[in-house]
Protein backbone atom coordinates (compact mmCIF):
# COMPACT_ATOMS: atom_id res chain seq x y z
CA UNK A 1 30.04 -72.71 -6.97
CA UNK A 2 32.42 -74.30 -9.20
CA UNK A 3 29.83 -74.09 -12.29
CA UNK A 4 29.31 -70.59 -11.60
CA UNK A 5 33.79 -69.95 -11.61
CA UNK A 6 33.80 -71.98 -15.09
CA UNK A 7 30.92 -70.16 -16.61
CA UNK A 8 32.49 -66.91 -15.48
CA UNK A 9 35.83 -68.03 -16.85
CA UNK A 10 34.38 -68.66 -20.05
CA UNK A 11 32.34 -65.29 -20.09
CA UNK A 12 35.69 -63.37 -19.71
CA UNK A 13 37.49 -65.58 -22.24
CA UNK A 14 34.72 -65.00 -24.52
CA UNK A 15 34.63 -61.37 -23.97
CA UNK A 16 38.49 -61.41 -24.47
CA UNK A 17 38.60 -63.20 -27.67
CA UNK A 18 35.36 -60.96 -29.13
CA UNK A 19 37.38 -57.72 -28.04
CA UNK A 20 40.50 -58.75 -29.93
CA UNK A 21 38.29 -59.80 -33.09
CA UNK A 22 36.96 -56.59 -32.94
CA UNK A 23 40.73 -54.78 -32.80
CA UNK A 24 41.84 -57.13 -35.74
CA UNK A 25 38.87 -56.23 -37.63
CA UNK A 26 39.38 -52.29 -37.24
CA UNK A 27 43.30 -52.82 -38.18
CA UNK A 28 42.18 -54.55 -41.10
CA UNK A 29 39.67 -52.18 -42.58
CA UNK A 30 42.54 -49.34 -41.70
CA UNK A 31 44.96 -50.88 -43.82
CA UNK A 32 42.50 -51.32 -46.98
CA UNK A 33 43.65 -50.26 -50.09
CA UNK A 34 40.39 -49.71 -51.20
CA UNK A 35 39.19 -46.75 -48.86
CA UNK A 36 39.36 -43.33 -49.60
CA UNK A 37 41.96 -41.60 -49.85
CA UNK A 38 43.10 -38.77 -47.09
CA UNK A 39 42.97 -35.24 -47.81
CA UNK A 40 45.91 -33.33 -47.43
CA UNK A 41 45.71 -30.28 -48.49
CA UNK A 42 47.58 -27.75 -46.90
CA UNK A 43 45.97 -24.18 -46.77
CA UNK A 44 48.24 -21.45 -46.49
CA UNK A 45 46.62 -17.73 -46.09
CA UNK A 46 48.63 -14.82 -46.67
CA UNK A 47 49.06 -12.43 -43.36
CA UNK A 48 47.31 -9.27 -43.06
CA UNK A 49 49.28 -5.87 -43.53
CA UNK A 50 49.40 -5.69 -39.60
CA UNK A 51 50.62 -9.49 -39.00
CA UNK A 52 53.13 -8.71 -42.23
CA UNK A 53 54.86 -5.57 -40.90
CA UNK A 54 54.81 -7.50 -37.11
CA UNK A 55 56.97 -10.37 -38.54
CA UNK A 56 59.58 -7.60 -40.24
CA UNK A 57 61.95 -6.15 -37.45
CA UNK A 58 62.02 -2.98 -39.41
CA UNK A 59 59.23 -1.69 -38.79
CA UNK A 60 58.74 -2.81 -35.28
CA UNK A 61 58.10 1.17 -33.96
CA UNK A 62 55.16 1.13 -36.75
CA UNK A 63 53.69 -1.99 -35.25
CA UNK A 64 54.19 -0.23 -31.62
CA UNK A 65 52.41 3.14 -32.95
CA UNK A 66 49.68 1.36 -34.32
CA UNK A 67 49.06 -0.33 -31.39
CA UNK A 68 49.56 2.39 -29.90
CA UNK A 69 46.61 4.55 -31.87
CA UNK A 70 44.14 1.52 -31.84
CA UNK A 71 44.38 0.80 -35.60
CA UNK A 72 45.53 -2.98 -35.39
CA UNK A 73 41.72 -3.90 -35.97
CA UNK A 74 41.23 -1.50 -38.76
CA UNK A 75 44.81 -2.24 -40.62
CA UNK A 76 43.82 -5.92 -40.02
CA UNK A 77 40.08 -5.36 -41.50
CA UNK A 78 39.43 -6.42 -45.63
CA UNK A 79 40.85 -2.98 -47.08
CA UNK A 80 42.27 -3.55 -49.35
CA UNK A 81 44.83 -0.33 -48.31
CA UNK A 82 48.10 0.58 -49.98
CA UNK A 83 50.70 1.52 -46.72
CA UNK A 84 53.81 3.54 -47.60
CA UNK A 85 55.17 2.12 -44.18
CA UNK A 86 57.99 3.95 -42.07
CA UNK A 87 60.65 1.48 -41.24
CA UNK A 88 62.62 2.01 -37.94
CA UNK A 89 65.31 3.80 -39.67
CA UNK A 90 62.56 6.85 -40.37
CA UNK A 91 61.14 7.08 -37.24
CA UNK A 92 64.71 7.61 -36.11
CA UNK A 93 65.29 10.27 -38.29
CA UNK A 94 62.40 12.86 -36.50
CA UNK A 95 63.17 15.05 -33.42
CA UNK A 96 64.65 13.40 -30.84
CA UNK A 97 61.46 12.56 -28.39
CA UNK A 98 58.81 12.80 -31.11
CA UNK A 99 58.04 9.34 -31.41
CA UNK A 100 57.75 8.99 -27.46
CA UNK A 101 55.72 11.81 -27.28
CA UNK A 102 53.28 10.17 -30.08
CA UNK A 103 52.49 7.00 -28.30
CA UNK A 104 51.69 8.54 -25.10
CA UNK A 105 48.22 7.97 -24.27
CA UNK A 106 47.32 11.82 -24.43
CA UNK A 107 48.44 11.94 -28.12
CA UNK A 108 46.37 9.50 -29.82
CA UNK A 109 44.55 11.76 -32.22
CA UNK A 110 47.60 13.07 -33.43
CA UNK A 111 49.27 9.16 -33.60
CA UNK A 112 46.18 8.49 -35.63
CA UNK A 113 46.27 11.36 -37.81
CA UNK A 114 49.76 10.79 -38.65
CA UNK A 115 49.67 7.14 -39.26
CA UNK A 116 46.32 7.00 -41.28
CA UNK A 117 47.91 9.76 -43.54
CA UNK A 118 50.66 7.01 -44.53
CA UNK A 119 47.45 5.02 -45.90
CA UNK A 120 45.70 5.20 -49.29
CA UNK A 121 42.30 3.13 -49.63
CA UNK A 122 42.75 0.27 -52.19
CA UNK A 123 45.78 -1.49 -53.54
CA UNK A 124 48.49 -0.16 -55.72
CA UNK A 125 51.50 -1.95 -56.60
CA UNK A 126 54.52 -0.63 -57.94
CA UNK A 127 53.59 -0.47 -61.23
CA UNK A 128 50.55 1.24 -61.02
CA UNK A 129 52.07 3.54 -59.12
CA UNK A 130 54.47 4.24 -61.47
CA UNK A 131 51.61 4.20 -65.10
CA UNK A 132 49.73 6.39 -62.42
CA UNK A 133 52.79 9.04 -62.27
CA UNK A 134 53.38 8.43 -65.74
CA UNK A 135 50.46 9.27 -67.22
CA UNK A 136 49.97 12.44 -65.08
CA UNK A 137 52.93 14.21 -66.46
CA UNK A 138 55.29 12.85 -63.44
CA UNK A 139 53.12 13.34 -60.72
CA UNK A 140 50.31 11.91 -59.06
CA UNK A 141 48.57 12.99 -56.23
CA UNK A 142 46.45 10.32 -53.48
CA UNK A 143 44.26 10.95 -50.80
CA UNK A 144 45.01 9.45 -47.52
CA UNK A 145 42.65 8.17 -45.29
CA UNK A 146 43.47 10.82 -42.76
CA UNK A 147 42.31 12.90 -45.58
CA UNK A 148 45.13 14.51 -46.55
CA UNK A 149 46.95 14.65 -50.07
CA UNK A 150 50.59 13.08 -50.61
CA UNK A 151 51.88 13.64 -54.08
CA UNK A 152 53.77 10.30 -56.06
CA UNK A 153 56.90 11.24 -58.61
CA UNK A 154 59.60 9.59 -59.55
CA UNK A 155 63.03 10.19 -59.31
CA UNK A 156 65.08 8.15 -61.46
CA UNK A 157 63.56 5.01 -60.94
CA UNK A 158 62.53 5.63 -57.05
CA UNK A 159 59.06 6.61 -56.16
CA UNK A 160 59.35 9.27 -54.26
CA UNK A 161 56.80 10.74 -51.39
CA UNK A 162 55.81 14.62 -51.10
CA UNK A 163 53.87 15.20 -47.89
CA UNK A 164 51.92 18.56 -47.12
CA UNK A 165 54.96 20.00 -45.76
CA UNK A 166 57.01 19.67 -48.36
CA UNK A 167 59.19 17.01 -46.71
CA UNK A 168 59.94 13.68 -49.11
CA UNK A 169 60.13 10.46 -48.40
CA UNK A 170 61.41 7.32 -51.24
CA UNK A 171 59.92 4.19 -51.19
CA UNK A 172 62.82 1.93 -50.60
CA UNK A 173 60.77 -1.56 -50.97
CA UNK A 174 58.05 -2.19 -52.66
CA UNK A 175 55.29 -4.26 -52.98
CA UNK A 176 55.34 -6.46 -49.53
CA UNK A 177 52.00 -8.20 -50.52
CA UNK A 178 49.68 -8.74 -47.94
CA UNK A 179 46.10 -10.46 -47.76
CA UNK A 180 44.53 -7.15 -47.89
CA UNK A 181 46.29 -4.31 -49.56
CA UNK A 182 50.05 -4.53 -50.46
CA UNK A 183 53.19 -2.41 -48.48
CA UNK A 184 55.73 0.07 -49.78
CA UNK A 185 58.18 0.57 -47.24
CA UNK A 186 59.22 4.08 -47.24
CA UNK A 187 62.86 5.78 -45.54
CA UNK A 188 61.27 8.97 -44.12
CA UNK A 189 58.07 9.67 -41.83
CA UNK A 190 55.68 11.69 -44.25
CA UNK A 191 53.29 14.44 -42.39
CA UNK A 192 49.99 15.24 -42.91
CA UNK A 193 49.61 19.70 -41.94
């Protein structure tokens, strides 16, 4: 019985003494100046027009409306769009009750109609903007995605917005670049008819 204590004792010592090898061994090769080197490359993606106007407080009652009208998918998709984006300060500027009765459920189509008509398929910067204006004897007319037409001049050296209506709108910051289109926040809610 003894024998079989001592060769257990030595089995376990054994084991012990293999294990720590083993640890030593792996701390070693870890600490090799000769292996590879890590990769750390850091990849930073640019938000989508959606994620960029969600991190602005300004325009927190466009996030809400697109939401709202079920175009946080398509705003998010590969575009690339060009949004002439309401900040809060414009929706406050329609009738009092106009933007609560847009995001009821029951309005949607109109929510949709008037938000897509703030959108222009493909991405324009400031600066084509403006050699788009300039070259078409100070004004230049888009098509919306809604489908309707908004008309680009200048006015001094603000873009300005001229919806169906006749109501204007001036882009107050431009070029908020996003991963697919770019923003130009505007100070006035533009309407499609």
């Amino acid at each position: 019985m003894k024998l079989v204590k001592t060769i257990c004792a030595f089995l376990v010592v054994g084991v012990l003494a293999a294990s720590c090898e083993k640890k030593e061994a792996v701390t070693t090769d870890m600490t090799d100046s000769s292996a590879a080197p890590m990769d750390t490359t850091v990849v930073v993606t640019t938000p989508n027009i959606v994620e960029v106007a969600s991190g602005n407080a300004d325009f927190s009652t466009l996030v809400a409306a697109v939401k709202a009208a079920g175009l946080v998918e398509t705003l998010s998709g590969d575009g690339p769009f060009t949004v002439f984006a309401p900040t809060n300060a414009a929706f406050d500027k329609l009738p009092a009750g106009t933007v609560d009765g847009l995001l009821k459920p029951e309005s949607m189509d109109k929510l949709k109609s008037v938000l897509t008509y703030h959108v222009v398929a493909g991405k324009f910067d400031a600066a084509a903007v403006i050699d788009a204006i300039n070259k078409n004897n100070g004004k230049y007319t888009v098509t919306t995605v809604q489908g309707g037409k908004i008309d680009l001049s200048l006015k001094g050296d603000k873009v300005m917005l001229t919806d169906a209506n006749g109501g204007t709108a001036e882009v107050v910051m431009a070029d908020v670049p996003a991963s697919n289109g770019v923003i130009h926040a505007i100070d006035t809610v533009v309407m499609p008819k």
